[in-house]
Protein backbone atom coordinates (compact mmCIF):
# COMPACT_ATOMS: atom_id res chain seq x y z
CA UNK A 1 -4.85 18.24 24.60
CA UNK A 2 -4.21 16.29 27.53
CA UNK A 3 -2.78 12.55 27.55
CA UNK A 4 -5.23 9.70 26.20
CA UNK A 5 -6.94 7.17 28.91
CA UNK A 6 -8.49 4.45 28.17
CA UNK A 7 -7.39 1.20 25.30
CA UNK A 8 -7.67 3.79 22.53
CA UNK A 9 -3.91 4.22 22.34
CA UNK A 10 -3.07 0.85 22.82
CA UNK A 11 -5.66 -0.01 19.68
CA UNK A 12 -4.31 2.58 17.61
CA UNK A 13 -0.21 1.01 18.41
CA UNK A 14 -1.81 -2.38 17.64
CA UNK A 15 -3.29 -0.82 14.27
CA UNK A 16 -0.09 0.38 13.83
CA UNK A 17 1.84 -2.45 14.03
CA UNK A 18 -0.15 -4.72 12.13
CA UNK A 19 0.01 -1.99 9.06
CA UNK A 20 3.54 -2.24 9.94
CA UNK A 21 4.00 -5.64 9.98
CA UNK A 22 1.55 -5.71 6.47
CA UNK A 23 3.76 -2.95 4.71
CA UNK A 24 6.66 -5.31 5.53
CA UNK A 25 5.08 -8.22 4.45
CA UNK A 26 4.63 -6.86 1.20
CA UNK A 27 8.30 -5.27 0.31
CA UNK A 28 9.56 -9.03 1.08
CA UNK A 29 7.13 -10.93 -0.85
CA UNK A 30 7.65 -9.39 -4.57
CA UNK A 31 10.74 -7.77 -6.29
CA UNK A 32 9.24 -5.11 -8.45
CA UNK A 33 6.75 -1.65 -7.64
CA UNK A 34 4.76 -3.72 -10.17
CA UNK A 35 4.07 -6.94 -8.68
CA UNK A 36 3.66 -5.13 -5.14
CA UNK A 37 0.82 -3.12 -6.54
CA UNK A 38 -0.74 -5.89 -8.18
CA UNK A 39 -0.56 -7.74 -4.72
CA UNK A 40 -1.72 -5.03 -2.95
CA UNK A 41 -4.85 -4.51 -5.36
CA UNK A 42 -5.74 -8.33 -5.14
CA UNK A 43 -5.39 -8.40 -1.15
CA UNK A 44 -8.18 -5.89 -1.48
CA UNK A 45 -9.72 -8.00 -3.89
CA UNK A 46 -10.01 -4.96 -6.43
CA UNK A 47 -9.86 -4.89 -10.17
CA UNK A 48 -7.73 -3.25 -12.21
CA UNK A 49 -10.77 -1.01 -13.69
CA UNK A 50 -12.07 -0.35 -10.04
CA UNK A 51 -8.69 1.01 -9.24
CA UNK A 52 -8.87 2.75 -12.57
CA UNK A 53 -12.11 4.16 -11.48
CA UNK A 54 -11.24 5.47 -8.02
CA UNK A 55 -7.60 7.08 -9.59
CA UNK A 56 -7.88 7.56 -13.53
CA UNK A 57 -4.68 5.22 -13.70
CA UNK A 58 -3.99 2.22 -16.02
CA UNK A 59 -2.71 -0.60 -14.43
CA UNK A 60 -1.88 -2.64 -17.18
CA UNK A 61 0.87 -1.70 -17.90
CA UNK A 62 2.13 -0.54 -14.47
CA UNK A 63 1.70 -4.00 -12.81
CA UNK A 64 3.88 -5.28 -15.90
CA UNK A 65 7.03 -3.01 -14.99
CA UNK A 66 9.23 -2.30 -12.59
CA UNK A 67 8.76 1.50 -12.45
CA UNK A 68 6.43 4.34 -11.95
CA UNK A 69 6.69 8.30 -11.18
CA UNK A 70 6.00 9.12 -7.58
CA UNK A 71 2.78 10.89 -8.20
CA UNK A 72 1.54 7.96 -9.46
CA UNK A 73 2.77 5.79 -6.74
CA UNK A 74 0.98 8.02 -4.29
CA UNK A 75 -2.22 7.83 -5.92
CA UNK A 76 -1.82 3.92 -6.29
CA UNK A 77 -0.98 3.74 -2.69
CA UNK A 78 -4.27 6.03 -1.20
CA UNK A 79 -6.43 3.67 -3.60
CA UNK A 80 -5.00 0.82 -2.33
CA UNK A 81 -5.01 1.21 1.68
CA UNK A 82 -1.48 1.27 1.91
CA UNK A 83 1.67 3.26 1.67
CA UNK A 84 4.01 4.43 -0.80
CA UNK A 85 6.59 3.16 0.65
CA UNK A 86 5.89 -0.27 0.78
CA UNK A 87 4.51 -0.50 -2.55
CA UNK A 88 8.04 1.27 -3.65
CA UNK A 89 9.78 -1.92 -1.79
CA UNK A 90 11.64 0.59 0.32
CA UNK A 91 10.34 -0.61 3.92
CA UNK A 92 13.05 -1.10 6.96
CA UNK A 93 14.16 -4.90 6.65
């Protein structure tokens, strides 16, 4: 393909940066996987049974800890718009 005219790539940089600058914004603002998820899930003004719903994961607990195995984070993260990276806290400060 060739190269891209128009504002499309300069809307999909700006897209970019703002999930950037949102991924970011969430590894600063809590300490633990827990709390990020919970933030994450309430940003998207979700339940914990809606997110239970859409992945067949309990959050109860989860939110409560500090911890969770990666295939969990990666299902937590597609459900909730975002990353597993950030919700892991390990984003570029």
């Amino acid at each position: 393909t060739g190269p891209r005219h128009g504002r499309g790539g300069a809307v999909t940089r700006r897209a970019q940066a703002l999930r950037q600058s949102e991924e970011q914004a969430l590894c600063d603002d809590e300490d633990t996987i827990g709390a990020r998820i919970r933030t994450a899930r309430l940003k998207l003004g979700l339940t914990q049974t809606q997110v239970m719903q859409q992945t067949g994961i309990n959050l109860s607990r989860i939110e409560m800890s500090s911890s969770c195995t990666t295939e969990t984070l990666v299902k937590l993260a597609a459900a909730l718009k975002t990353t597993p990276c950030a919700l892991a806290g390990w984003c570029r400060k």
